[in-house]
Protein backbone atom coordinates (compact mmCIF):
# COMPACT_ATOMS: atom_id res chain seq x y z
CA UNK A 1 88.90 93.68 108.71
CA UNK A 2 86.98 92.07 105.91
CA UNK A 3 85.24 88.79 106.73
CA UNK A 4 86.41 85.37 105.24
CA UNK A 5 84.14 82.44 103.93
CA UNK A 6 84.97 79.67 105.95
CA UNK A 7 84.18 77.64 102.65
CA UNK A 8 87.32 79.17 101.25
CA UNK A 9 89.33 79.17 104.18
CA UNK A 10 90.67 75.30 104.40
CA UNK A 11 94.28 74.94 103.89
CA UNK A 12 96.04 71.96 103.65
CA UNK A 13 99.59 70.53 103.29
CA UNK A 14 98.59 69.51 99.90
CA UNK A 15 97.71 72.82 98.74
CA UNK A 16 99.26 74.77 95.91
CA UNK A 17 100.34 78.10 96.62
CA UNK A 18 99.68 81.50 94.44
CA UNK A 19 100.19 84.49 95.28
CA UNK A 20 99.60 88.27 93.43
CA UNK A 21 102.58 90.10 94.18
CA UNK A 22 102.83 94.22 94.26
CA UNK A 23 103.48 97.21 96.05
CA UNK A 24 100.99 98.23 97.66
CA UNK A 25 98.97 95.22 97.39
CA UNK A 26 95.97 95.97 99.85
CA UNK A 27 94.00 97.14 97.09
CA UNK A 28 93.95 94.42 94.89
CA UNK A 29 90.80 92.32 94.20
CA UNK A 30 92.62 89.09 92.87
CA UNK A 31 92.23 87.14 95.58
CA UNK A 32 88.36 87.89 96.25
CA UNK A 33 87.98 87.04 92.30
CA UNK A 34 90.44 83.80 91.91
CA UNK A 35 89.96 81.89 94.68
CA UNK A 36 85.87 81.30 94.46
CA UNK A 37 87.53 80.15 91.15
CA UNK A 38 89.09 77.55 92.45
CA UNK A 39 86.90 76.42 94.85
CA UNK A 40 83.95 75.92 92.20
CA UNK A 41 86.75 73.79 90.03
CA UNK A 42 87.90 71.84 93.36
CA UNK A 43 91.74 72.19 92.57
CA UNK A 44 93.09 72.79 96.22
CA UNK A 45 95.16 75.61 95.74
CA UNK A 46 94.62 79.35 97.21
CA UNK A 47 95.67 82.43 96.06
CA UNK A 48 97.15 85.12 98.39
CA UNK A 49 97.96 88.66 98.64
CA UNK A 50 102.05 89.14 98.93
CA UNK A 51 103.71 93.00 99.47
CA UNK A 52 107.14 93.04 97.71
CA UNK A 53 108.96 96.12 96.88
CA UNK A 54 110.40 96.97 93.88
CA UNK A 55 113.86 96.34 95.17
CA UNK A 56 113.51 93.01 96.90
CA UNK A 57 111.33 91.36 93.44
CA UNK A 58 114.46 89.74 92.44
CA UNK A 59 115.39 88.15 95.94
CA UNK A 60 111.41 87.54 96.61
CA UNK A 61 111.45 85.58 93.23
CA UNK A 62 114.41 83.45 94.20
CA UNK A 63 112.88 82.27 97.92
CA UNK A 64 109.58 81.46 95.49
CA UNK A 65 111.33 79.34 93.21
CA UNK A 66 112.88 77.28 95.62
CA UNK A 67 109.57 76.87 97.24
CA UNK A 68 108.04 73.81 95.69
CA UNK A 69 104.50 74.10 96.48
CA UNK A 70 104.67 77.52 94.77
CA UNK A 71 102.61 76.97 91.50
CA UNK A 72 102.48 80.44 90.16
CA UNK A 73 102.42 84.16 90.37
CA UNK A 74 100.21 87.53 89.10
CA UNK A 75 102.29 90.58 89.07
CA UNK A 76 100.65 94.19 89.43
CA UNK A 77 102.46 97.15 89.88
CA UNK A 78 105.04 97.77 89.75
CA UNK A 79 106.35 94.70 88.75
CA UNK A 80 104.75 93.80 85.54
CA UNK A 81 107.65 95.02 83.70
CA UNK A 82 110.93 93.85 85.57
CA UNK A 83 108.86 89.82 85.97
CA UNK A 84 109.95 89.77 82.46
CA UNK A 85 113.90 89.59 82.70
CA UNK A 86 113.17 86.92 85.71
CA UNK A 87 111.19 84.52 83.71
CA UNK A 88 112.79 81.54 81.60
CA UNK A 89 110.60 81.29 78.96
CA UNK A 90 108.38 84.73 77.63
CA UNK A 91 104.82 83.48 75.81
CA UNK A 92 104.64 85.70 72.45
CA UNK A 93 101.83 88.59 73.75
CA UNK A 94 104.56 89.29 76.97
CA UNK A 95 107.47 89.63 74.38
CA UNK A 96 105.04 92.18 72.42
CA UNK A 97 103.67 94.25 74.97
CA UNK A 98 107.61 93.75 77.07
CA UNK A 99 105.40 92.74 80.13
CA UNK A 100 104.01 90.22 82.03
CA UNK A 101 101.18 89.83 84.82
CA UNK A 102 101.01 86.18 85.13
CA UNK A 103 103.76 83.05 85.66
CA UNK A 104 103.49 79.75 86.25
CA UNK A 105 106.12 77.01 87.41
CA UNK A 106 106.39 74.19 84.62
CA UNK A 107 106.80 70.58 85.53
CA UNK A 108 110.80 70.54 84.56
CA UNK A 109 110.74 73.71 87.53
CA UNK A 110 111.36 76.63 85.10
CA UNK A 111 109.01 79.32 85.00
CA UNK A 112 107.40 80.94 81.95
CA UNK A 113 105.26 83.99 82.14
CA UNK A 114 102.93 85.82 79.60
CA UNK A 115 100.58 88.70 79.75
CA UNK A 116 96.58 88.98 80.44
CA UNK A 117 95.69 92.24 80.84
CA UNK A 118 94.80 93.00 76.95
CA UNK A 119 92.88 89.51 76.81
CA UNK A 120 90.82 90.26 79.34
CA UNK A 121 89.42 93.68 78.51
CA UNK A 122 88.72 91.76 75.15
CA UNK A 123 87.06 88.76 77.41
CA UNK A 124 85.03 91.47 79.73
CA UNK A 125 83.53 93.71 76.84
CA UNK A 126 82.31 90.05 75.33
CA UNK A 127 80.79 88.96 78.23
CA UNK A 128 80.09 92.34 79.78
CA UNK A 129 78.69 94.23 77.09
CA UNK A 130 78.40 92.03 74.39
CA UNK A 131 80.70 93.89 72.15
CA UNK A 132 83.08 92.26 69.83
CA UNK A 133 86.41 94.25 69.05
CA UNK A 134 85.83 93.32 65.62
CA UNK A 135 85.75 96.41 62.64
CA UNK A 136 85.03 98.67 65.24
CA UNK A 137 86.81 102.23 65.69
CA UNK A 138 88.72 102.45 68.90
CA UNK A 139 89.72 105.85 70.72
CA UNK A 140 92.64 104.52 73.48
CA UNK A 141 93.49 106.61 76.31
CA UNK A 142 96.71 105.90 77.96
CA UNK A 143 99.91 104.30 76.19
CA UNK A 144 101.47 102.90 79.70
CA UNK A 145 102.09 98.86 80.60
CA UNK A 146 98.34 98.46 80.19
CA UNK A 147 97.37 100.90 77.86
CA UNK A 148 100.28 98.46 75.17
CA UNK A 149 98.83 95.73 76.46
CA UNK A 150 94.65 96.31 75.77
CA UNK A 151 95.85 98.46 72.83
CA UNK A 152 97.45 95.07 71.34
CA UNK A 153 95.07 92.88 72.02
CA UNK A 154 92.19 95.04 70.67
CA UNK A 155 93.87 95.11 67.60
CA UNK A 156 94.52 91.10 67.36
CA UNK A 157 90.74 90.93 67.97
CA UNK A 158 89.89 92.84 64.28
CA UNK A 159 89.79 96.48 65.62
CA UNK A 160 89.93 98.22 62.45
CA UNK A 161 91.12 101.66 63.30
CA UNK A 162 92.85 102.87 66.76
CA UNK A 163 93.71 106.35 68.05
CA UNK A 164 95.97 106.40 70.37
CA UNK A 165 96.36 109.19 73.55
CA UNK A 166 98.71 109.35 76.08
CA UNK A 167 100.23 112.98 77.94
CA UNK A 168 103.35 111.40 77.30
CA UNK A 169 103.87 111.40 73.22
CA UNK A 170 106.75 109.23 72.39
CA UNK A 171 104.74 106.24 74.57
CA UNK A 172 101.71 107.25 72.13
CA UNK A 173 103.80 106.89 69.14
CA UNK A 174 105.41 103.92 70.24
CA UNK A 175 102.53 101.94 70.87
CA UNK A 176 100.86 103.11 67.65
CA UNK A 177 104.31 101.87 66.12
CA UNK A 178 104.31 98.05 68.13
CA UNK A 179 100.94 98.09 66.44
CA UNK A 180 101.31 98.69 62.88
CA UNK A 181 104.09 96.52 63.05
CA UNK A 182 102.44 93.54 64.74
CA UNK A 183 98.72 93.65 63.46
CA UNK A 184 99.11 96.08 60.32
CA UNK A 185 95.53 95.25 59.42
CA UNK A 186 94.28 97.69 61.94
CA UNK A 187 95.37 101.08 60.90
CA UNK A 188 96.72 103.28 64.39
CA UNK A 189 97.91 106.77 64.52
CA UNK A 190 98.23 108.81 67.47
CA UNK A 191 95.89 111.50 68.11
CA UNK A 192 94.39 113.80 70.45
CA UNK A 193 91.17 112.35 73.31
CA UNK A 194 88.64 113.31 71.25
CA UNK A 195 85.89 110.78 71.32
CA UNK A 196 84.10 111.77 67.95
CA UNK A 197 84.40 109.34 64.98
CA UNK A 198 85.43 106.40 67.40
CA UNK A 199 82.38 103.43 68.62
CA UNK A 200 84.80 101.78 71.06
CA UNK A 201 86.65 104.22 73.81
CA UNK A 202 88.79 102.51 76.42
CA UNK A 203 90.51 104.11 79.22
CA UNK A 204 93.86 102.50 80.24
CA UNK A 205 95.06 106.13 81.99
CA UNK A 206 95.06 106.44 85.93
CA UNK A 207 92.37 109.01 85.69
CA UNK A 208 89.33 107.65 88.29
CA UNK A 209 90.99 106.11 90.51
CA UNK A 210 90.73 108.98 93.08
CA UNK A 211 87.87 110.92 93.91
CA UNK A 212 87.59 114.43 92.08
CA UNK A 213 89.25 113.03 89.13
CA UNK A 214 88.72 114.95 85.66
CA UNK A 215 87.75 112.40 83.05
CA UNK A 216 90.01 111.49 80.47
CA UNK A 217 88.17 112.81 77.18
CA UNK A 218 85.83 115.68 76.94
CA UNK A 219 82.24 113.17 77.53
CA UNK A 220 79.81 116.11 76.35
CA UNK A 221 81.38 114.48 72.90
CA UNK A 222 80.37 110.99 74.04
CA UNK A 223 76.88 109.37 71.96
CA UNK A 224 74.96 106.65 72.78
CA UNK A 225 76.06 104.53 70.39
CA UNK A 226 79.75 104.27 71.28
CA UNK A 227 80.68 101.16 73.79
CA UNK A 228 83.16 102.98 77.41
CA UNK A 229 85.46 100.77 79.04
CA UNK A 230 86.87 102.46 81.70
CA UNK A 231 90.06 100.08 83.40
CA UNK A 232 89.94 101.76 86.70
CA UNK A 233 89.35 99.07 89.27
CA UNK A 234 86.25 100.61 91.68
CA UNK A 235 82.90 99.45 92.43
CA UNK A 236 81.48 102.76 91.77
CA UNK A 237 81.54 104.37 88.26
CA UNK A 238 84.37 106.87 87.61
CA UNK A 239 83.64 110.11 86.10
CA UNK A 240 83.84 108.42 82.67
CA UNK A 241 81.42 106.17 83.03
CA UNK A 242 79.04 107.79 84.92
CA UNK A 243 79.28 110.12 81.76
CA UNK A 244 78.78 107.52 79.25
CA UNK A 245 76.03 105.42 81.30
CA UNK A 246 74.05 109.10 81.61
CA UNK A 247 74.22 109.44 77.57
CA UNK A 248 72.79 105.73 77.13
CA UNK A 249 76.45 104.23 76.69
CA UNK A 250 77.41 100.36 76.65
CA UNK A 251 79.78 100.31 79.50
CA UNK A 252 82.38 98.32 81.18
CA UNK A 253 84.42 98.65 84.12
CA UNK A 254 87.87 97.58 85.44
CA UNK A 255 86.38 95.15 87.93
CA UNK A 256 84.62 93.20 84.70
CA UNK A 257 88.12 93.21 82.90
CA UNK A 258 89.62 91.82 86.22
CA UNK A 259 87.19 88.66 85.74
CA UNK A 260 87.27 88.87 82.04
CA UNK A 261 91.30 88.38 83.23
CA UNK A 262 90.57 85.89 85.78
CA UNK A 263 88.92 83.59 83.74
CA UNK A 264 91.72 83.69 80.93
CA UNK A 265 94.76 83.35 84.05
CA UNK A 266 92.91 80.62 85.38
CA UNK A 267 93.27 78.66 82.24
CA UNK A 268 96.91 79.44 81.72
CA UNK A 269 96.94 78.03 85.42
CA UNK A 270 95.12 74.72 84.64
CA UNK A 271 92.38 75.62 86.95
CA UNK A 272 89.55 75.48 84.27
């Protein structure tokens, strides 16, 4: 059982509830990230871990909304995709990217919901690494919710060139097409995981989240003068970045895009 800080612990009738909804959900880090959040703003509010399944989101959404002292929501899988039909009002990046991880209840009661997982991986290699998305050459692993998502925002930030990889081609091509349409500035094609000719490789795949995992590009092509992100959420490095951190990489993982994500959440929340 992990151990709570009484300092965080005080709940009162005035509170504001928020909650990170998913299935499974005990492997989130939301709530150890958000709440010391809150607590150094002084807003009394708490966020909380809640298990819905995929079936039950729409019914779980309905006893939310009629629950007044429900101020907001973060949706992780696998809901980031269905929130969207739910939602009154969609902010422009969740219309792009068709998904979105975050909600919040307005004033008038309806609920409008964007998406933060692109804007911060662009927030955590700033603060992280100190790389800027700007002119650089991007190699993107993984077309999925997050992989459109990171792949967008990357390419609203200045990324001048992207190559895009995913196993399943039509997403690839898709994403490289939501791109060109949306920020035609930064020229994307889809390609194959080849690191070479690219300073800026990010990996939105599912590749290191379990142990023995193969990485997602061949790293003997990795140099030390390319920036890894690797979006797996684990304290340790994955296979990727242990690869990249042994050649002299920058490197950033998916716990720093999770606060990179915090911090840009907690201001769609009104907590900073």
């Amino acid at each position: 059982m992990n151990k709570v800080d009484p300092a965080q612990s005080v709940i009162y009738g005035t509170t504001k509830l928020y909650a990170i909804i998913g299935d499974p959900i005990a492997q989130v880090g939301s709530p150890r990230v958000f709440n010391p959040i809150i607590a150094r703003a002084g807003v009394d509010a708490v966020l909380v871990p809640m298990r819905v399944a995929a079936a039950d989101l729409a019914t779980a959404f309905a006893g939310i909304k009629t629950t007044q002292n429900f101020h907001g929501l973060i949706a992780t899988i696998p809901h980031k995709i269905p929130m969207l039909a739910l939602m009154d009002t969609v902010l422009p990046r969740g219309r792009l990217v068709g998904a979105v991880n975050a909600m919040r209840r307005e004033a008038d009661g309806r609920w409008t919901g964007d998406m933060f997982d692109g804007a911060g991986c662009v927030r955590g290699m700033k603060d992280t690494m100190g790389v800027e998305p700007g002119g650089r050459s991007v190699l993107l692993l993984g077309a999925g919710g997050a992989g459109k998502a990171v792949g967008c925002a990357l390419a609203e930030a200045g990324a001048q060139r992207m190559t895009v990889f995913d196993t399943d081609r039509p997403r690839a091509e898709a994403l490289v097409a939501a791109v060109a349409k949306a920020f035609p500035a930064c020229k994307a094609v889809q390609g194959a995981p080849d690191p070479r000719g690219h300073d800026l490789i990010v990996n939105c795949t599912p590749l290191g989240m379990n142990p023995g995992d193969r990485p997602p590009c061949d790293t003997a092509r990795l140099d030390r003068a390319m920036a890894v992100v690797d979006i797996v959420v684990k304290d340790e490095p994955t296979a990727l970045r242990a690869a990249a951190e042994a050649k002299g990489c920058k490197t950033m993982s998916g716990i720093d895009m999770l606060r990179g994500q915090a911090m840009e959440v907690s201001r769609f929340f009104g907590f900073v």
